[in-house]
N, C-alpha and C. Protein backbone atom coordinates (compact mmCIF):
# COMPACT_ATOMS: atom_id res chain seq x y z
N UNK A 1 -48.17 -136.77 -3.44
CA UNK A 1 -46.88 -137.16 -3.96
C UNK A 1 -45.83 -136.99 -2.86
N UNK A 2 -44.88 -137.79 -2.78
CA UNK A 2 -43.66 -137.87 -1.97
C UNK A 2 -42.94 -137.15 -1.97
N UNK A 3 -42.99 -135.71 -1.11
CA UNK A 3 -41.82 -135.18 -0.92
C UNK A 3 -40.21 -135.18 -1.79
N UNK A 4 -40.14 -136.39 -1.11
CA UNK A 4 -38.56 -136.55 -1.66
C UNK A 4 -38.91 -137.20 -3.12
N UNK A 5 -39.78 -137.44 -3.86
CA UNK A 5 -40.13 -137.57 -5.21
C UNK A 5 -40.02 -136.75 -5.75
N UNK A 6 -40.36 -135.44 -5.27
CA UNK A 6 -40.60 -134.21 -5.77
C UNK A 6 -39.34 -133.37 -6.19
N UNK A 7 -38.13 -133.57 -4.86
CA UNK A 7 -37.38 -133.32 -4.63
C UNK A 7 -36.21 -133.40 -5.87
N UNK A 8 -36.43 -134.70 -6.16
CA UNK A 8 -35.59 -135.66 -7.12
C UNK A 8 -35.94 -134.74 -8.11
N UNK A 9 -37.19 -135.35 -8.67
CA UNK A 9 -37.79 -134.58 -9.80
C UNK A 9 -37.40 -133.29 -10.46
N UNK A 10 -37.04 -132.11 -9.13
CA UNK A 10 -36.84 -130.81 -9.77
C UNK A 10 -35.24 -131.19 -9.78
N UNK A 11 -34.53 -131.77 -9.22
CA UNK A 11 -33.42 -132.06 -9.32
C UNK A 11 -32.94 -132.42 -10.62
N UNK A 12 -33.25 -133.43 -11.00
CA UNK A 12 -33.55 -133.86 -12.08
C UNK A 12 -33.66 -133.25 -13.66
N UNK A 13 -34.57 -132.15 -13.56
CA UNK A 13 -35.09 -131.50 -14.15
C UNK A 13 -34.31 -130.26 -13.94
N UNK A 14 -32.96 -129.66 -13.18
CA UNK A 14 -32.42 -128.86 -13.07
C UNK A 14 -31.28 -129.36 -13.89
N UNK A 15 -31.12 -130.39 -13.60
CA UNK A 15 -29.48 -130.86 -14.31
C UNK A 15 -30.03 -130.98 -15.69
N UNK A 16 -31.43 -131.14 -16.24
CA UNK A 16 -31.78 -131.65 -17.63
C UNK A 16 -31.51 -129.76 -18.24
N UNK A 17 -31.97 -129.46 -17.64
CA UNK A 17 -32.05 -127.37 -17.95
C UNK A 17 -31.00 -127.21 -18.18
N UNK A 18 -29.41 -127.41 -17.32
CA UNK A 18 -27.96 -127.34 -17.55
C UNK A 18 -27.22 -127.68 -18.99
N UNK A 19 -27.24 -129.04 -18.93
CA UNK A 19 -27.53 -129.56 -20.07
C UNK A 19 -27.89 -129.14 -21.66
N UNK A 20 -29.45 -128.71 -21.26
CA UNK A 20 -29.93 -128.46 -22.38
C UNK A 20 -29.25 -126.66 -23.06
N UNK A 21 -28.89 -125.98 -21.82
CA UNK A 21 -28.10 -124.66 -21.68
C UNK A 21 -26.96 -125.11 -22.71
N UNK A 22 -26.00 -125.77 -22.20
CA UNK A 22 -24.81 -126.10 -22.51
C UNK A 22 -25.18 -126.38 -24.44
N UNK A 23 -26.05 -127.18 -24.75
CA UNK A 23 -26.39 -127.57 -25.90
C UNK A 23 -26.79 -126.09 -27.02
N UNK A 24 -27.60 -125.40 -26.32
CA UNK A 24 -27.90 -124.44 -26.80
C UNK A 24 -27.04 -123.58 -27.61
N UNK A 25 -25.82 -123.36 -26.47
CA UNK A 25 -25.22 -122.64 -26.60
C UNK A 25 -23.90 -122.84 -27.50
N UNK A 26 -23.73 -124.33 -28.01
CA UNK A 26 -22.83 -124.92 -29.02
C UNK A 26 -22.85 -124.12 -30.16
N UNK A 27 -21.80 -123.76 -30.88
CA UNK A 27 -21.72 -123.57 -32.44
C UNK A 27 -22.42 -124.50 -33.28
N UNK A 28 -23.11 -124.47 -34.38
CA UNK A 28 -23.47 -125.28 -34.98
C UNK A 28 -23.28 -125.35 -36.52
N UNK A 29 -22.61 -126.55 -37.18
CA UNK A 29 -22.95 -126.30 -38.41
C UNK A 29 -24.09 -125.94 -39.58
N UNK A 30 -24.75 -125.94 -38.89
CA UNK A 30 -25.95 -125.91 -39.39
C UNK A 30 -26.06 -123.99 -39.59
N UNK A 31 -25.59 -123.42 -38.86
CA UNK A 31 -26.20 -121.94 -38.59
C UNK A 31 -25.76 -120.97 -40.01
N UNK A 32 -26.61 -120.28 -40.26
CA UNK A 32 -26.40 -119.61 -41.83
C UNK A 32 -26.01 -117.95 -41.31
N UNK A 33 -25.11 -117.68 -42.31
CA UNK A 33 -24.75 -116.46 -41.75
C UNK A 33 -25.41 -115.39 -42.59
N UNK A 34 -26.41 -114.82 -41.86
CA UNK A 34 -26.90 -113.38 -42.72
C UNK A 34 -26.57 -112.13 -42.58
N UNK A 35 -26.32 -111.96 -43.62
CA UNK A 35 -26.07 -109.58 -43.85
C UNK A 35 -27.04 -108.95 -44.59
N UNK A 36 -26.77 -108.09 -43.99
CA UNK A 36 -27.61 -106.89 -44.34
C UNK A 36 -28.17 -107.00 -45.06
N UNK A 37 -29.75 -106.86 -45.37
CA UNK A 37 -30.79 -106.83 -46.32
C UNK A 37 -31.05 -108.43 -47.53
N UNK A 38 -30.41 -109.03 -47.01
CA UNK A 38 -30.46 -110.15 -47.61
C UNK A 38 -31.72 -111.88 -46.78
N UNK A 39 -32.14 -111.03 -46.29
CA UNK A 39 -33.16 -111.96 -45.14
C UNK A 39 -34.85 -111.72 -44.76
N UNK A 40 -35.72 -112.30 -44.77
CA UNK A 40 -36.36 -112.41 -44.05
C UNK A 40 -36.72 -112.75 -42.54
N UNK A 41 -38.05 -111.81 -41.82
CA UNK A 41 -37.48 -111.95 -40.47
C UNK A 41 -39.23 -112.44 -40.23
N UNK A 42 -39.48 -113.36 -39.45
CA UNK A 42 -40.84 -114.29 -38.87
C UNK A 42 -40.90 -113.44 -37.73
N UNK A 43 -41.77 -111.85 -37.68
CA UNK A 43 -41.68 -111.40 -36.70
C UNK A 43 -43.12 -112.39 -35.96
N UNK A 44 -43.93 -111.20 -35.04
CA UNK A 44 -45.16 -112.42 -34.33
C UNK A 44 -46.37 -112.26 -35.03
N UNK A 45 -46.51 -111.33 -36.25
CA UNK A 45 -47.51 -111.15 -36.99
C UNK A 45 -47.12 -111.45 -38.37
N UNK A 46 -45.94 -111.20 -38.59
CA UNK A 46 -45.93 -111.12 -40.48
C UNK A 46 -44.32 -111.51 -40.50
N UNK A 47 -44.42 -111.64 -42.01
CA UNK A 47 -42.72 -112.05 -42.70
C UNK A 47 -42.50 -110.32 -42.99
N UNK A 48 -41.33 -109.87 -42.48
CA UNK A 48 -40.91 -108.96 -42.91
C UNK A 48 -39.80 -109.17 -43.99
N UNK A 49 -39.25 -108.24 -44.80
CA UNK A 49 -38.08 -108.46 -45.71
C UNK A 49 -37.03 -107.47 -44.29
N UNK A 50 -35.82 -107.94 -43.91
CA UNK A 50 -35.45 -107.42 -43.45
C UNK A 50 -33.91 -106.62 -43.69
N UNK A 51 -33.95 -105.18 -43.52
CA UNK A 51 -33.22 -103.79 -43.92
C UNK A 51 -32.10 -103.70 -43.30
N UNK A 52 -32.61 -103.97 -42.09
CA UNK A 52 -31.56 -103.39 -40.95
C UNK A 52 -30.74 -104.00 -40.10
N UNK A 53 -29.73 -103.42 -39.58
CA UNK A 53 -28.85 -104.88 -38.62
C UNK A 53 -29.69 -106.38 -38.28
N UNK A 54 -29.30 -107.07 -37.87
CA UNK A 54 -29.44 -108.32 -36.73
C UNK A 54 -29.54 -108.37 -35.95
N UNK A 55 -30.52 -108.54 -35.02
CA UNK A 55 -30.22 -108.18 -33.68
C UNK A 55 -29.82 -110.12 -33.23
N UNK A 56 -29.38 -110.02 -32.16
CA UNK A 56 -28.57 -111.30 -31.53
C UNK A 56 -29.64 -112.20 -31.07
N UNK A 57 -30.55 -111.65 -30.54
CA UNK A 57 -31.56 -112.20 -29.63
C UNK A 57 -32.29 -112.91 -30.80
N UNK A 58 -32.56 -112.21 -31.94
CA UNK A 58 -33.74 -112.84 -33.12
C UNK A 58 -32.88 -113.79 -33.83
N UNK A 59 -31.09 -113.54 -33.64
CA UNK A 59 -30.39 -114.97 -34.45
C UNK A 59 -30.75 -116.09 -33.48
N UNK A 60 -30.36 -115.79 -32.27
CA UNK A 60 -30.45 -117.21 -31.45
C UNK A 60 -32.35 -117.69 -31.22
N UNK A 61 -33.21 -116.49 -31.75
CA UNK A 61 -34.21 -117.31 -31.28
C UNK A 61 -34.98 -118.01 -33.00
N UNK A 62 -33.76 -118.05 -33.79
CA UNK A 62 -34.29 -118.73 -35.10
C UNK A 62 -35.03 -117.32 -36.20
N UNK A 63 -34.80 -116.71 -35.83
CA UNK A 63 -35.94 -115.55 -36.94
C UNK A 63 -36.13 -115.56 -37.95
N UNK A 64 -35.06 -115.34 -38.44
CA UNK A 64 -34.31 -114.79 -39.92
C UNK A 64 -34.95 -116.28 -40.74
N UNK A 65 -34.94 -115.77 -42.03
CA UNK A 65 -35.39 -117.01 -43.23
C UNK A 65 -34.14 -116.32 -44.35
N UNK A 66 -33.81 -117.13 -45.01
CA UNK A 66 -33.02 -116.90 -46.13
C UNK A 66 -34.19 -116.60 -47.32
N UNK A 67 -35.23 -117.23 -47.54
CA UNK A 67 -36.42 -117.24 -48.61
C UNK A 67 -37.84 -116.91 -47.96
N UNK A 68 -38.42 -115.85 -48.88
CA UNK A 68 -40.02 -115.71 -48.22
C UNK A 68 -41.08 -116.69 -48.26
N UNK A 69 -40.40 -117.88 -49.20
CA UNK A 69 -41.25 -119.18 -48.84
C UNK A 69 -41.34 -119.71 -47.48
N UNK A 70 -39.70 -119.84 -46.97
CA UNK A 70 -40.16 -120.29 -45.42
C UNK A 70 -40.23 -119.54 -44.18
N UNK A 71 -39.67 -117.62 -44.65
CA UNK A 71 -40.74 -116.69 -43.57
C UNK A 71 -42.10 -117.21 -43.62
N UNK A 72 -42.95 -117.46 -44.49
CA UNK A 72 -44.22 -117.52 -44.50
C UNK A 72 -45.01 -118.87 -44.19
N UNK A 73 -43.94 -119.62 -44.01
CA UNK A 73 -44.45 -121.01 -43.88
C UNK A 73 -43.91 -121.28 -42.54
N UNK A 74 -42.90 -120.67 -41.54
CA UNK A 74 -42.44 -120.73 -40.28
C UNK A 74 -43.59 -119.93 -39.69
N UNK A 75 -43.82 -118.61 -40.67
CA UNK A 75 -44.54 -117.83 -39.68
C UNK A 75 -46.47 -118.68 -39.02
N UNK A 76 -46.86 -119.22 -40.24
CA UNK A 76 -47.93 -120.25 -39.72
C UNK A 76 -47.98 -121.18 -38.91
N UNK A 77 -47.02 -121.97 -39.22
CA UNK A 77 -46.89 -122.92 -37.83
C UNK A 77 -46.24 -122.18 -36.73
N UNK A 78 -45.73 -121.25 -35.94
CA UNK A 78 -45.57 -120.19 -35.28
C UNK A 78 -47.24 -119.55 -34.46
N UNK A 79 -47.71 -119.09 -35.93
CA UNK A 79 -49.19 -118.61 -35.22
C UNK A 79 -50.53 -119.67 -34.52
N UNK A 80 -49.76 -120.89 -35.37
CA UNK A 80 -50.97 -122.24 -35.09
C UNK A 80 -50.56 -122.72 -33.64
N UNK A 81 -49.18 -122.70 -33.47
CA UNK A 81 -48.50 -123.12 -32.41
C UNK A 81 -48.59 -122.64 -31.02
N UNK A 82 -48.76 -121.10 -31.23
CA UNK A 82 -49.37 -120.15 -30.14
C UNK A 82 -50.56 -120.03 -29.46
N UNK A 83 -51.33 -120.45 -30.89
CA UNK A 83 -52.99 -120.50 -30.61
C UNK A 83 -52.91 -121.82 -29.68
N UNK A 84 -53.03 -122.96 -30.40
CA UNK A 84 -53.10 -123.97 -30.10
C UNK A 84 -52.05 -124.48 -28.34
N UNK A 85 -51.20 -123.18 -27.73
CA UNK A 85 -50.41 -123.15 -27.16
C UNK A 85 -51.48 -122.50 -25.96
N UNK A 86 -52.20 -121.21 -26.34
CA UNK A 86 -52.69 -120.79 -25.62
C UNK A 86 -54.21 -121.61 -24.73
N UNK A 87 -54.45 -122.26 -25.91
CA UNK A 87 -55.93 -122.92 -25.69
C UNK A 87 -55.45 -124.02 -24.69
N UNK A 88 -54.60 -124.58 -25.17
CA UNK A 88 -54.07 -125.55 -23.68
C UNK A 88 -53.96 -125.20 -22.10
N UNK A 89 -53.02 -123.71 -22.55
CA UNK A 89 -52.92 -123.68 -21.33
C UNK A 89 -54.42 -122.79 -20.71
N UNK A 90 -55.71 -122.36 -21.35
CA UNK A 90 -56.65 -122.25 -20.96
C UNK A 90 -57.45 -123.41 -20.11
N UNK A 91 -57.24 -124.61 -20.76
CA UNK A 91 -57.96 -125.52 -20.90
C UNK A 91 -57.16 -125.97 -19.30
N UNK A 92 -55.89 -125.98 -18.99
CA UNK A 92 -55.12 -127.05 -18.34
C UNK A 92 -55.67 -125.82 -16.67
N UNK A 93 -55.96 -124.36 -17.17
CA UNK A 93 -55.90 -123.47 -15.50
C UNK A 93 -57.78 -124.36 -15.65
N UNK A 94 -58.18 -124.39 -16.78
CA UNK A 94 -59.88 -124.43 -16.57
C UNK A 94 -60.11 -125.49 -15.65
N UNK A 95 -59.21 -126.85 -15.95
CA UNK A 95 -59.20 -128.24 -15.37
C UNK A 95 -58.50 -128.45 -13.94
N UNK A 96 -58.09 -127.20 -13.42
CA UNK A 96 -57.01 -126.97 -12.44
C UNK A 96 -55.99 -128.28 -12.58
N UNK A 97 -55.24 -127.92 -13.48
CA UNK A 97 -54.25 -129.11 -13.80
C UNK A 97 -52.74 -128.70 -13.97
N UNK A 98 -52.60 -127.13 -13.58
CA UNK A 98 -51.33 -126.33 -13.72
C UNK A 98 -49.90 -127.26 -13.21
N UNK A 99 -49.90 -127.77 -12.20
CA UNK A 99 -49.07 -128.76 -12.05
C UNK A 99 -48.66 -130.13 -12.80
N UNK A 100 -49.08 -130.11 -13.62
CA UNK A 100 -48.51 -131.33 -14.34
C UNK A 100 -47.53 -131.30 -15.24
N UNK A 101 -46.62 -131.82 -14.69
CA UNK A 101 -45.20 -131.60 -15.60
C UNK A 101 -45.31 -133.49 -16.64
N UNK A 102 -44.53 -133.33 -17.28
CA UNK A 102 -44.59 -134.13 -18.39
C UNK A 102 -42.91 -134.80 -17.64
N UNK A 103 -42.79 -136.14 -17.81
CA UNK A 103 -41.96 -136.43 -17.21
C UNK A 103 -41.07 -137.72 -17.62
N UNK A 104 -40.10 -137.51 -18.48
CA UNK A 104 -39.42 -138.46 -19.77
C UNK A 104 -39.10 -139.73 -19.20
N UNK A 105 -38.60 -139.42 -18.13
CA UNK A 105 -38.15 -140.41 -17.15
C UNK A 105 -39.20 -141.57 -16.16
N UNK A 106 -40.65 -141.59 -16.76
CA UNK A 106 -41.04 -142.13 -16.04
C UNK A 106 -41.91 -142.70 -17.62
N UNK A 107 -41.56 -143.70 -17.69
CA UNK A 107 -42.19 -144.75 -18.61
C UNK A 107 -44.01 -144.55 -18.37
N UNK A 108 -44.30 -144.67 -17.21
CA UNK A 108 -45.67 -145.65 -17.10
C UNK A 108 -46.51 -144.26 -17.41
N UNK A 109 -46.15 -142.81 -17.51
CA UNK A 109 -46.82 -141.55 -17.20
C UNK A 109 -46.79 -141.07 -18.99
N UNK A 110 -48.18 -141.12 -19.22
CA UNK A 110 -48.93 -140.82 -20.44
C UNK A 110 -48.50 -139.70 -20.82
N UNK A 111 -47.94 -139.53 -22.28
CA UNK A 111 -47.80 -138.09 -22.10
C UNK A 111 -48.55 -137.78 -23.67
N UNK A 112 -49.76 -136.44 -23.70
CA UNK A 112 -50.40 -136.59 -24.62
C UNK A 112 -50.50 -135.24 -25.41
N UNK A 113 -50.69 -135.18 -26.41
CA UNK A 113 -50.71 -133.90 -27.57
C UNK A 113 -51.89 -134.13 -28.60
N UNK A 114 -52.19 -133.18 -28.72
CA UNK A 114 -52.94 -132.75 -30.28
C UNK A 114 -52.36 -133.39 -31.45
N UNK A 115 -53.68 -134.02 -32.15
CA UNK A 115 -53.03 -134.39 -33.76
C UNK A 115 -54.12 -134.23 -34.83
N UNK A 116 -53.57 -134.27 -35.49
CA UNK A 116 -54.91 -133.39 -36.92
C UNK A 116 -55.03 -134.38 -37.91
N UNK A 117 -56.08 -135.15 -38.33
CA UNK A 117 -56.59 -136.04 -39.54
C UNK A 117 -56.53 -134.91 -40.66
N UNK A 118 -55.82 -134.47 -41.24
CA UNK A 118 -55.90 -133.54 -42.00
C UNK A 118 -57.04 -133.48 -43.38
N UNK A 119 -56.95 -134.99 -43.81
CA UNK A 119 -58.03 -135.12 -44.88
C UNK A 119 -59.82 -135.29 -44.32
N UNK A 120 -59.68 -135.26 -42.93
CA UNK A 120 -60.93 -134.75 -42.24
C UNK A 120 -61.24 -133.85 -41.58
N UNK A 121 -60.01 -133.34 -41.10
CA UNK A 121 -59.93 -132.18 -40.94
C UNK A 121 -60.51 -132.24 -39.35
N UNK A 122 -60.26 -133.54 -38.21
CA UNK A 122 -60.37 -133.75 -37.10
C UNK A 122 -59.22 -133.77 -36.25
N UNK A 123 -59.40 -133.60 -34.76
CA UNK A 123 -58.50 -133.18 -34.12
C UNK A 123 -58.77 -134.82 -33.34
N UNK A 124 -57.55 -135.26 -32.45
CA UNK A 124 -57.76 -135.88 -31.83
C UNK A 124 -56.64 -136.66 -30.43
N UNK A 125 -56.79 -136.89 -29.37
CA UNK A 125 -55.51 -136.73 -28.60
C UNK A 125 -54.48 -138.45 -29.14
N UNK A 126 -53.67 -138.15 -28.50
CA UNK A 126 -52.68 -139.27 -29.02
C UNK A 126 -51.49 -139.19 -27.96
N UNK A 127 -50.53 -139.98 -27.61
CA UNK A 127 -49.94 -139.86 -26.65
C UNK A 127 -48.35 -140.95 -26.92
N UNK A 128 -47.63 -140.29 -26.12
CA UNK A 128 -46.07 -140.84 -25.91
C UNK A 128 -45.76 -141.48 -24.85
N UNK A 129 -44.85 -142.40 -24.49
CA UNK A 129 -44.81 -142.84 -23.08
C UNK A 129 -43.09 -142.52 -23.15
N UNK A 130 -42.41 -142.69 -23.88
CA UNK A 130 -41.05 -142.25 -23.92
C UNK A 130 -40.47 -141.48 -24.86
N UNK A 131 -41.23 -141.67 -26.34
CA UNK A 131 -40.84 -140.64 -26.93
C UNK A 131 -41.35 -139.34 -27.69
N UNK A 132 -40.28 -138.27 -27.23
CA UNK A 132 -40.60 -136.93 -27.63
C UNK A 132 -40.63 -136.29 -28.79
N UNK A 133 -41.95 -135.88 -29.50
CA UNK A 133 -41.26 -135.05 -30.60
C UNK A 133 -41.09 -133.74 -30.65
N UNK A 134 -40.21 -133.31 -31.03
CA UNK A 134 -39.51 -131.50 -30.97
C UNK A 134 -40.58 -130.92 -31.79
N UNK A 135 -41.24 -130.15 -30.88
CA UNK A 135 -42.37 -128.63 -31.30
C UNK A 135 -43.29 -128.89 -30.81
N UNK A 136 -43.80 -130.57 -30.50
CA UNK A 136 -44.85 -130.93 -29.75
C UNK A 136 -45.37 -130.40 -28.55
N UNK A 137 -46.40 -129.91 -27.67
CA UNK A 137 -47.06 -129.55 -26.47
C UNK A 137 -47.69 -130.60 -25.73
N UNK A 138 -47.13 -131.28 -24.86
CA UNK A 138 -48.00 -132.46 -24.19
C UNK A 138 -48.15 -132.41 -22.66
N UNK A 139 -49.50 -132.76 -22.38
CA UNK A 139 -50.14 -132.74 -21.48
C UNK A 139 -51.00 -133.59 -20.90
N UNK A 140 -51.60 -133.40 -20.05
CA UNK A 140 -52.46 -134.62 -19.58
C UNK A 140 -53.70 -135.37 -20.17
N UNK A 141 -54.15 -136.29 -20.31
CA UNK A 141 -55.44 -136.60 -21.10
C UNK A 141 -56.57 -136.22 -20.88
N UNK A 142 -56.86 -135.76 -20.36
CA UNK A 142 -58.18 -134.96 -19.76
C UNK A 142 -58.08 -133.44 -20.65
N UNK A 143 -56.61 -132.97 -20.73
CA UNK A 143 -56.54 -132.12 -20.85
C UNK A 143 -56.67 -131.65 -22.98
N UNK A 144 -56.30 -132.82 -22.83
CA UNK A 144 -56.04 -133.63 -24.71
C UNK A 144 -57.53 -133.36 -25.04
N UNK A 145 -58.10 -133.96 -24.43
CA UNK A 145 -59.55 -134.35 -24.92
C UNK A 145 -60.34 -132.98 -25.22
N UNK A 146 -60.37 -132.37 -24.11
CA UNK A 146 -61.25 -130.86 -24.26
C UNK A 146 -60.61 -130.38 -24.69
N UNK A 147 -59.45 -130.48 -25.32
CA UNK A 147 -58.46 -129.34 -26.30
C UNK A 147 -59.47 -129.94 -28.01
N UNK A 148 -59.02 -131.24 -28.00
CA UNK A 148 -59.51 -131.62 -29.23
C UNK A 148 -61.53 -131.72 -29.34
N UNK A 149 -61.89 -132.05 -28.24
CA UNK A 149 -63.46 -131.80 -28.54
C UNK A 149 -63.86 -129.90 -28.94
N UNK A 150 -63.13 -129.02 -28.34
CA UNK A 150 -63.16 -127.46 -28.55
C UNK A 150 -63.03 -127.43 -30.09
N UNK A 151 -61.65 -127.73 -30.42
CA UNK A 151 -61.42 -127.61 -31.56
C UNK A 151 -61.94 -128.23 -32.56
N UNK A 152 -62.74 -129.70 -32.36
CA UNK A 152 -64.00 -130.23 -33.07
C UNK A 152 -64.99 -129.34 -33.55
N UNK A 153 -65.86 -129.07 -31.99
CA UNK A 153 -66.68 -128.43 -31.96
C UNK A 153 -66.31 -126.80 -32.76
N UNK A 154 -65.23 -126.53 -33.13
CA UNK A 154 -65.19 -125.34 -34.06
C UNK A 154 -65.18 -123.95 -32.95
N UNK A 155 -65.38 -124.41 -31.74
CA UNK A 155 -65.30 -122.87 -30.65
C UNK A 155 -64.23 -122.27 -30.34
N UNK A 156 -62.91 -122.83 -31.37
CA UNK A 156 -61.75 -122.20 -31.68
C UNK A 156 -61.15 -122.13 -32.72
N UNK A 157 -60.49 -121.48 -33.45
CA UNK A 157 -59.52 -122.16 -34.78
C UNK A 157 -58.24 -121.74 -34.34
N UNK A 158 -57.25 -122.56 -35.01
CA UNK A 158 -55.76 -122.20 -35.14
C UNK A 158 -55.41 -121.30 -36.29
């Protein structure tokens, strides 16, 4: 790859980070205000009912649930997300493929994720060329494939 391709690229990808900072960090209508003992918290194992202050770090990183329906239903897709997070990036050092960045800006560059037939209960890769969906993990096709043949083959679960 071209140097000054490369160059661009993190460039690129620095001003997209700025950006996405700036966004982050907006007020939002959306944000619910919780007190004391009135919340659930999606720690990395379980829904807790939660007692005690707020801490800042667990508001901005989404924690808190108003109902133990969706502690418990955040907290699964959370644990599926990790698994399924980790096995990739097993799969992507196994394939020596650590360098592959996913790259919005370039139409012709495949960009591919995990998807689940749910009423068969099969995994299988599938791919974007421009558009992104939010929570998605995408990666290279090589990398798609032995994610979803593993998870076929049952030598992992989420």
């Amino acid at each position: 790859m071209n140097i000054n391709k490369i160059i661009e690229q993190i460039e690129r990808l620095e001003e997209e980070l700025v950006k996405l900072k700036e966004e982050a960090n907006k007020p939002s209508k959306y944000e619910i205000e919780y007190k004391y003992g009135d919340t659930f918290f999606v720690s990395n194992y379980a829904t807790i009912q939660w007692k005690t202050k707020k801490e800042e770090c667990h508001l901005k990183a989404g924690k808190y649930r108003k109902t133990l329906r969706f502690a418990n239903e955040h907290l699964n897709i959370q644990t599926e997300m990790m698994r399924l997070g980790a096995l990739i990036e097993a799969v992507t050092i196994e394939l020596g493929m650590e360098d592959w960045v996913a790259d919005w800006n370039d139409d012709s560059q495949l960009k591919y994720y995990v998807d689940c037939d749910c009423k068969g209960n099969k995994y299988y890769s599938d791919f974007w060329q421009t558009f992104r969906t939010t929570g998605v993990i995408y990666m290279p096709p090589e990398v798609a494939e032995r994610v979803c043949e593993i998870l076929n083959n049952k030598e992992y679960e989420l």
